[in-house]
Protein backbone atom coordinates (compact mmCIF):
# COMPACT_ATOMS: atom_id res chain seq x y z
CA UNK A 1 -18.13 -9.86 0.43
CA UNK A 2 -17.01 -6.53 1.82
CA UNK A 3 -14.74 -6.22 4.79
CA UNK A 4 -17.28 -4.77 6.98
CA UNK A 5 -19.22 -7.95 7.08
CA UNK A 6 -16.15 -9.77 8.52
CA UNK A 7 -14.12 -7.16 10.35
CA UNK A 8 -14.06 -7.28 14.07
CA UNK A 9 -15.47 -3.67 15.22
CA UNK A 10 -14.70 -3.81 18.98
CA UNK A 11 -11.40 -2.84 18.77
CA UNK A 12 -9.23 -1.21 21.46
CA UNK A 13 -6.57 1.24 20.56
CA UNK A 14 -4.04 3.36 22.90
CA UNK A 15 -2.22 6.47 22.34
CA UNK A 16 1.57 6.77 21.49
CA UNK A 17 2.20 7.86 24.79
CA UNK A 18 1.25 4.45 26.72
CA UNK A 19 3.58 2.31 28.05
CA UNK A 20 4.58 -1.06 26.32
CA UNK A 21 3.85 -2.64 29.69
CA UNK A 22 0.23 -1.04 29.25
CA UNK A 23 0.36 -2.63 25.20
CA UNK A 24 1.09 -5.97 26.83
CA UNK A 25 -1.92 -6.09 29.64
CA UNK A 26 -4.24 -4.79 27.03
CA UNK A 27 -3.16 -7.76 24.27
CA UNK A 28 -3.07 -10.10 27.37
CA UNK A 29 -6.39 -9.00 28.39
CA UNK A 30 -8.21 -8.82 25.22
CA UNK A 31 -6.35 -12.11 24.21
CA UNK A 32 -4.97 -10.37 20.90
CA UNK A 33 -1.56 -10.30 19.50
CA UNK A 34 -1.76 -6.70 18.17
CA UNK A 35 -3.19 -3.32 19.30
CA UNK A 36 -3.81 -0.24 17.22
CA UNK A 37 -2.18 3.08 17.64
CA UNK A 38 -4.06 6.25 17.73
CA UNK A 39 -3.51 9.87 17.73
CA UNK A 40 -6.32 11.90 19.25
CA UNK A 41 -8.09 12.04 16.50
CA UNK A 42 -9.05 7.97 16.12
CA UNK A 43 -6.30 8.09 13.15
CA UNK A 44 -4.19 5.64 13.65
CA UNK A 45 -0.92 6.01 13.39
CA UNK A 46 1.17 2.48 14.27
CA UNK A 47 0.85 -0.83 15.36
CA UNK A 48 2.10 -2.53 18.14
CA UNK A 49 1.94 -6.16 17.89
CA UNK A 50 3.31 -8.86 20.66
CA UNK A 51 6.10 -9.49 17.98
CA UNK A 52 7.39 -5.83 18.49
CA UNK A 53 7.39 -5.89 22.30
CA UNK A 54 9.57 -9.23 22.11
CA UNK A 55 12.05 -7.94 19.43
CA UNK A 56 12.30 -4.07 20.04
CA UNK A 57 11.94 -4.46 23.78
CA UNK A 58 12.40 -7.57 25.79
CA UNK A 59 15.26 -8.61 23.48
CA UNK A 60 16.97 -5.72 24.12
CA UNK A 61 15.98 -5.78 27.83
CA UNK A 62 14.37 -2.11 28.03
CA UNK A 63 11.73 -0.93 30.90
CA UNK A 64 8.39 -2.06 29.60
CA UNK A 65 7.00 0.40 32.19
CA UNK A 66 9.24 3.54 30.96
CA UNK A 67 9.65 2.56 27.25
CA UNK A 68 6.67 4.23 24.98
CA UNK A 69 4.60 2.48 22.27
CA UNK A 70 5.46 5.14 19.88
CA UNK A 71 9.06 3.88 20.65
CA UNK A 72 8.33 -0.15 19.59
CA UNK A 73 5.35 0.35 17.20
CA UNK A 74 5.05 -0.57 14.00
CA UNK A 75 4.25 3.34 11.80
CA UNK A 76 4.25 1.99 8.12
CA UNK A 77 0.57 0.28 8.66
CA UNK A 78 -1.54 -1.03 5.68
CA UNK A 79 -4.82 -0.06 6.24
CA UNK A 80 -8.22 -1.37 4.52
CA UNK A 81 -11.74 0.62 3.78
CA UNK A 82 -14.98 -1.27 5.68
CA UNK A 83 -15.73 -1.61 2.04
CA UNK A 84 -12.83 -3.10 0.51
CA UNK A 85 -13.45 -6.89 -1.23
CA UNK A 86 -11.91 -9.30 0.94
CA UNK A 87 -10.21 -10.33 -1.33
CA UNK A 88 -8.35 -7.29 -1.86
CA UNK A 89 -7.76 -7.40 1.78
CA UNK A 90 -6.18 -11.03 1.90
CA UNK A 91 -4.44 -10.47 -0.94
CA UNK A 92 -2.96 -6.90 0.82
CA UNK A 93 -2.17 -9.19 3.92
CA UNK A 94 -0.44 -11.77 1.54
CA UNK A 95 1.65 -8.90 -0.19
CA UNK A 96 2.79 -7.31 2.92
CA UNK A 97 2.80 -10.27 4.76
CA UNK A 98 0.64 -9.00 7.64
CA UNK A 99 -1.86 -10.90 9.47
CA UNK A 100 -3.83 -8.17 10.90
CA UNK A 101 -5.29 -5.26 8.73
CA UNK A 102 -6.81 -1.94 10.86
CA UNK A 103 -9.63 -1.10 9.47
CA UNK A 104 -10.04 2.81 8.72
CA UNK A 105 -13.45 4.79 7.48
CA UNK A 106 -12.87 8.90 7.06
CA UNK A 107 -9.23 8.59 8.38
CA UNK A 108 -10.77 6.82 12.03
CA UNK A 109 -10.05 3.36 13.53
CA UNK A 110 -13.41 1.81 12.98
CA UNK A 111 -12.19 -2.14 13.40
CA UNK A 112 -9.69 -4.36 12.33
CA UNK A 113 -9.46 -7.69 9.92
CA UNK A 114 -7.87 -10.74 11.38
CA UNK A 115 -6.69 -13.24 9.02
CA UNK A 116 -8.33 -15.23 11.78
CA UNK A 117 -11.36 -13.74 10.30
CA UNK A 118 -11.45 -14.67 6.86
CA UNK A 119 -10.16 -18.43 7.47
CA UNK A 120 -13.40 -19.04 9.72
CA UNK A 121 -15.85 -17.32 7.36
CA UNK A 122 -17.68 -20.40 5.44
CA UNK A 123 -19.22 -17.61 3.08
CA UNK A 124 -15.65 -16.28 1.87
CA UNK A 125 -14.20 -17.25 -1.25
CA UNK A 126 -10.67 -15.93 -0.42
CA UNK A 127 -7.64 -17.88 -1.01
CA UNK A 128 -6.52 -18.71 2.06
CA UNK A 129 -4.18 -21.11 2.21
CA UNK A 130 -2.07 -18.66 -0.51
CA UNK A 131 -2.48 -15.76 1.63
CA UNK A 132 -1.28 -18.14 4.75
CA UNK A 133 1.73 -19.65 2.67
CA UNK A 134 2.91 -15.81 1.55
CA UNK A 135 2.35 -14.69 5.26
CA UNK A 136 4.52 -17.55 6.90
CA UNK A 137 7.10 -16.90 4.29
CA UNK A 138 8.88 -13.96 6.54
């Protein structure tokens, strides 16, 4: 099973130059813990996840209004092909300990794989209490 066939394809992205404040209604209003990055192009180029806005901003108390995504976001992203085994993908999310993989076709943001999405797929023979255990390990 390829990742296309499990990858969620209605994903919403925002530049660099959004606010965190923005990050947070869009995660809020998409009910989603993570929101891809893009340059003007569609290639993305960080993360930000609900994680970062706690740690690199609330923690520290900053101005979710003034502070920039490209200021909080995650940049070193692992990234997975539409037609990458899932297995390769869980196992990617297991080694980097990720739980969210965007999904990237000719260098654009085309959807992203949830480990969410493998769990409830009957038809997937992943692994997925490993990939789970190596996640939660961090």
């Amino acid at each position: 099973m390829n990742v296309r066939e499990l990858m969620s394809n209605d994903v919403k992205s925002i530049n660099s130059n959004s606010s965190v404040s923005d990050a947070a209604i869009e995660m809020r209003n998409l009910n989603v813990g993570v929101i891809p990055i893009v340059d003007s192009m569609q290639h993305v180029v960080g993360v930000i996840t609900d994680r970062d806005i706690v740690l690199r901003c609330v923690a520290e108390n900053c101005d979710l209004n003034s502070k920039k995504a490209h200021e909080v976001m995650s940049s070193h992203v692992m990234m997975v092909s539409p037609e990458a085994d899932v297995n390769v993908a869980s196992q990617m999310m297991a080694d980097y300990q990720v739980r969210r993989l965007p999904v990237v076709e000719n260098n654009q943001l085309v959807g992203i794989l949830s480990l969410g999405d493998i769990a409830t797929n009957d038809r997937c023979n992943c692994n997925f209490s490993k990939t789970l255990e190596s996640i939660s390990e961090k």
